[in-house]
Protein backbone atom coordinates (compact mmCIF):
# COMPACT_ATOMS: atom_id res chain seq x y z
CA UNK A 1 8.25 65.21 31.77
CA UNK A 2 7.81 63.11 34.57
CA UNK A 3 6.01 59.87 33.96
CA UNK A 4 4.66 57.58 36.70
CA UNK A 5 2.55 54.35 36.58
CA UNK A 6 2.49 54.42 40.66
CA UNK A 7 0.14 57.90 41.13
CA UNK A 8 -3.24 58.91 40.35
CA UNK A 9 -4.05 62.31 39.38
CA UNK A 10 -4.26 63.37 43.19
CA UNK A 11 -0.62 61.74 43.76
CA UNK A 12 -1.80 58.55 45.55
CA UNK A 13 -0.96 55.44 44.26
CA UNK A 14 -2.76 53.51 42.07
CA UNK A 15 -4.70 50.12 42.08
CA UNK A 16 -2.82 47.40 41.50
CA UNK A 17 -4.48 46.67 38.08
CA UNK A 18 -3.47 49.93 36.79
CA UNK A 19 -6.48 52.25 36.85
CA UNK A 20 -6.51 55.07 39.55
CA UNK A 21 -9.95 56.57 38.34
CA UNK A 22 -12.81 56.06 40.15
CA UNK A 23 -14.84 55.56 37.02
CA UNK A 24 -14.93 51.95 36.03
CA UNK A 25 -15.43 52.64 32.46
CA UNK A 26 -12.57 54.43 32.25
CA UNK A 27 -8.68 52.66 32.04
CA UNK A 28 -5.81 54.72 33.42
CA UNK A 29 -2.87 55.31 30.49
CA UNK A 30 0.04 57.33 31.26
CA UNK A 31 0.46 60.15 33.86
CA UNK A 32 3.22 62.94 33.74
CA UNK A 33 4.16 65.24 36.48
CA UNK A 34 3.96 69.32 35.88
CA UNK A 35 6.45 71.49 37.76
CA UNK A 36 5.97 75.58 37.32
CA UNK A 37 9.68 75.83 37.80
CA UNK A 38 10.53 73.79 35.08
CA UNK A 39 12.02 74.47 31.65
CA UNK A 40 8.54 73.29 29.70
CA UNK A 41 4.91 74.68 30.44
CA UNK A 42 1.55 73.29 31.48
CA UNK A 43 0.65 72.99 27.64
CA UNK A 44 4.08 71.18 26.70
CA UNK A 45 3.40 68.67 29.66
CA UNK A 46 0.24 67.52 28.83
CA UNK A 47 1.29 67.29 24.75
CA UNK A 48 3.64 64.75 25.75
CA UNK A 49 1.34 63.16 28.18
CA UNK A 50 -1.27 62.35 25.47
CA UNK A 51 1.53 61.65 22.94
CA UNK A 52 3.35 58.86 25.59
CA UNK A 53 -0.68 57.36 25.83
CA UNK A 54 -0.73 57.57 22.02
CA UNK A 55 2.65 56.07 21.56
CA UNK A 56 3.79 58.94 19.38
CA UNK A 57 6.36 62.24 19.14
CA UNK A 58 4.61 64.95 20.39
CA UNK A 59 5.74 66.72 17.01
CA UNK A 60 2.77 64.22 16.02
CA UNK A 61 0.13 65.50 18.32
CA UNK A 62 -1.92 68.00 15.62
CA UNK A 63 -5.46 67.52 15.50
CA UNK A 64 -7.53 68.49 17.10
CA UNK A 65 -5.38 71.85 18.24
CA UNK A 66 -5.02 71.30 22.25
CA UNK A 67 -6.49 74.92 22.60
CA UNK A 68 -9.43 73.99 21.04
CA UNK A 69 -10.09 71.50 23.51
CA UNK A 70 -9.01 73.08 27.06
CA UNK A 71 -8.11 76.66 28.40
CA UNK A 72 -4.56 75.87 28.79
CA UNK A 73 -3.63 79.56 30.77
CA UNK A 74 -7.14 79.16 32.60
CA UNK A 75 -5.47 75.89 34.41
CA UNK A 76 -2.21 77.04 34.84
CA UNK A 77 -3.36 80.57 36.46
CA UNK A 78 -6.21 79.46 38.82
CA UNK A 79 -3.95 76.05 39.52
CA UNK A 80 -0.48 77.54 39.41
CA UNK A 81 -0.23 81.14 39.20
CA UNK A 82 0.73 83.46 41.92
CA UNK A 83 -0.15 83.86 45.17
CA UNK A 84 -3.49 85.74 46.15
CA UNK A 85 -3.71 88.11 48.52
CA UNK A 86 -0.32 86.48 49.60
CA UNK A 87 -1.52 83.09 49.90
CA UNK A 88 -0.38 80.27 47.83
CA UNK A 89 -2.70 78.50 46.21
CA UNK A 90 -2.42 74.68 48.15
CA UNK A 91 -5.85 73.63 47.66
CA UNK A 92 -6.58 69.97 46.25
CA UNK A 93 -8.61 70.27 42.80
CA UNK A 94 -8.35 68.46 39.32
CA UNK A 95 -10.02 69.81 36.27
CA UNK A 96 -10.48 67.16 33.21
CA UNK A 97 -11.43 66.99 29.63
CA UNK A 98 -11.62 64.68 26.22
CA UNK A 99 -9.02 64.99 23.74
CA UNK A 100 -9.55 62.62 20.71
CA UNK A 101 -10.90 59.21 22.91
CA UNK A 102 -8.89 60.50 25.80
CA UNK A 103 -10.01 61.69 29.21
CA UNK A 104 -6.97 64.04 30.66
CA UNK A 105 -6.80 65.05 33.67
CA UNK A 106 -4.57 68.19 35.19
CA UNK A 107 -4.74 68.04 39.07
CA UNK A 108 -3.55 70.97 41.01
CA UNK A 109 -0.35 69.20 42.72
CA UNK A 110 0.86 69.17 38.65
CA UNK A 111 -0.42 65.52 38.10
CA UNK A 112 -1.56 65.12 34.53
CA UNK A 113 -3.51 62.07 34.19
CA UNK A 114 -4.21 60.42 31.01
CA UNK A 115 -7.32 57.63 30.59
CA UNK A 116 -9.09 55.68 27.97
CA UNK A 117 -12.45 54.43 28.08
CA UNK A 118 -12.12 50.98 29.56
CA UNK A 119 -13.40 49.34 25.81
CA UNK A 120 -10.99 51.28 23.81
CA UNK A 121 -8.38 49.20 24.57
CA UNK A 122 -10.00 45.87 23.98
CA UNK A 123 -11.46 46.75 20.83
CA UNK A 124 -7.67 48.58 19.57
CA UNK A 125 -5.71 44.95 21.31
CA UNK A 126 -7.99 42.47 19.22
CA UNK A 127 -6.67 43.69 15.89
């Protein structure tokens, strides 16, 4: 896994405070960096992505399953998967969805973006 606190999900770089999203209710975490020639898959990536946010092992990361969730091979084959009709597929698009309080976001340059809602973490740093 490649983890960055410089991109957004679309692989620009991020504000200055921290939080690339465009949604102010929402706090930017951790962000990892998919490659489809890599060793580990889409669904491996993103485990550790939301384990590194949760400060966890991603032997940790049970419940709820990640399948229940997202379409993991629904991502990785209209994001990823091979050419059609001989083209590749370079388009710029970003698909998102809640796991536990967690918005994470899988952009189609392999950017997995992982954010809190923007109270979460005051509430969880007052204790």
């Amino acid at each position: 896994m490649t983890s960055s606190n410089d991109h957004t999900d679309d692989g620009t770089e991020l504000a200055q405070d921290g939080n690339g999203s465009n949604d102010p209710d929402m706090t930017f975490v951790t962000q990892a960096h998919y490659d489809r020639e890599s060793h580990r898959d889409l669904t491996t990536e993103i485990i550790f992505a939301i384990a590194d946010a949760e400060d966890i092992t991603p032997t940790e990361i049970k419940d709820p399953p990640l399948y229940e969730c997202v379409d993991i091979a629904a991502i990785e084959d209209g994001f990823f998967g091979p050419k059609v009709n001989g083209r590749t597929r370079d388009s710029a698009r970003s698909v998102a969805f809640q796991y536990n309080q967690y918005r994470v976001a899988v952009a189609s340059d392999g950017w997995i973006t992982v954010s809190e809602p923007a109270e979460y973490e005051e509430i969880s740093g007052s204790e």
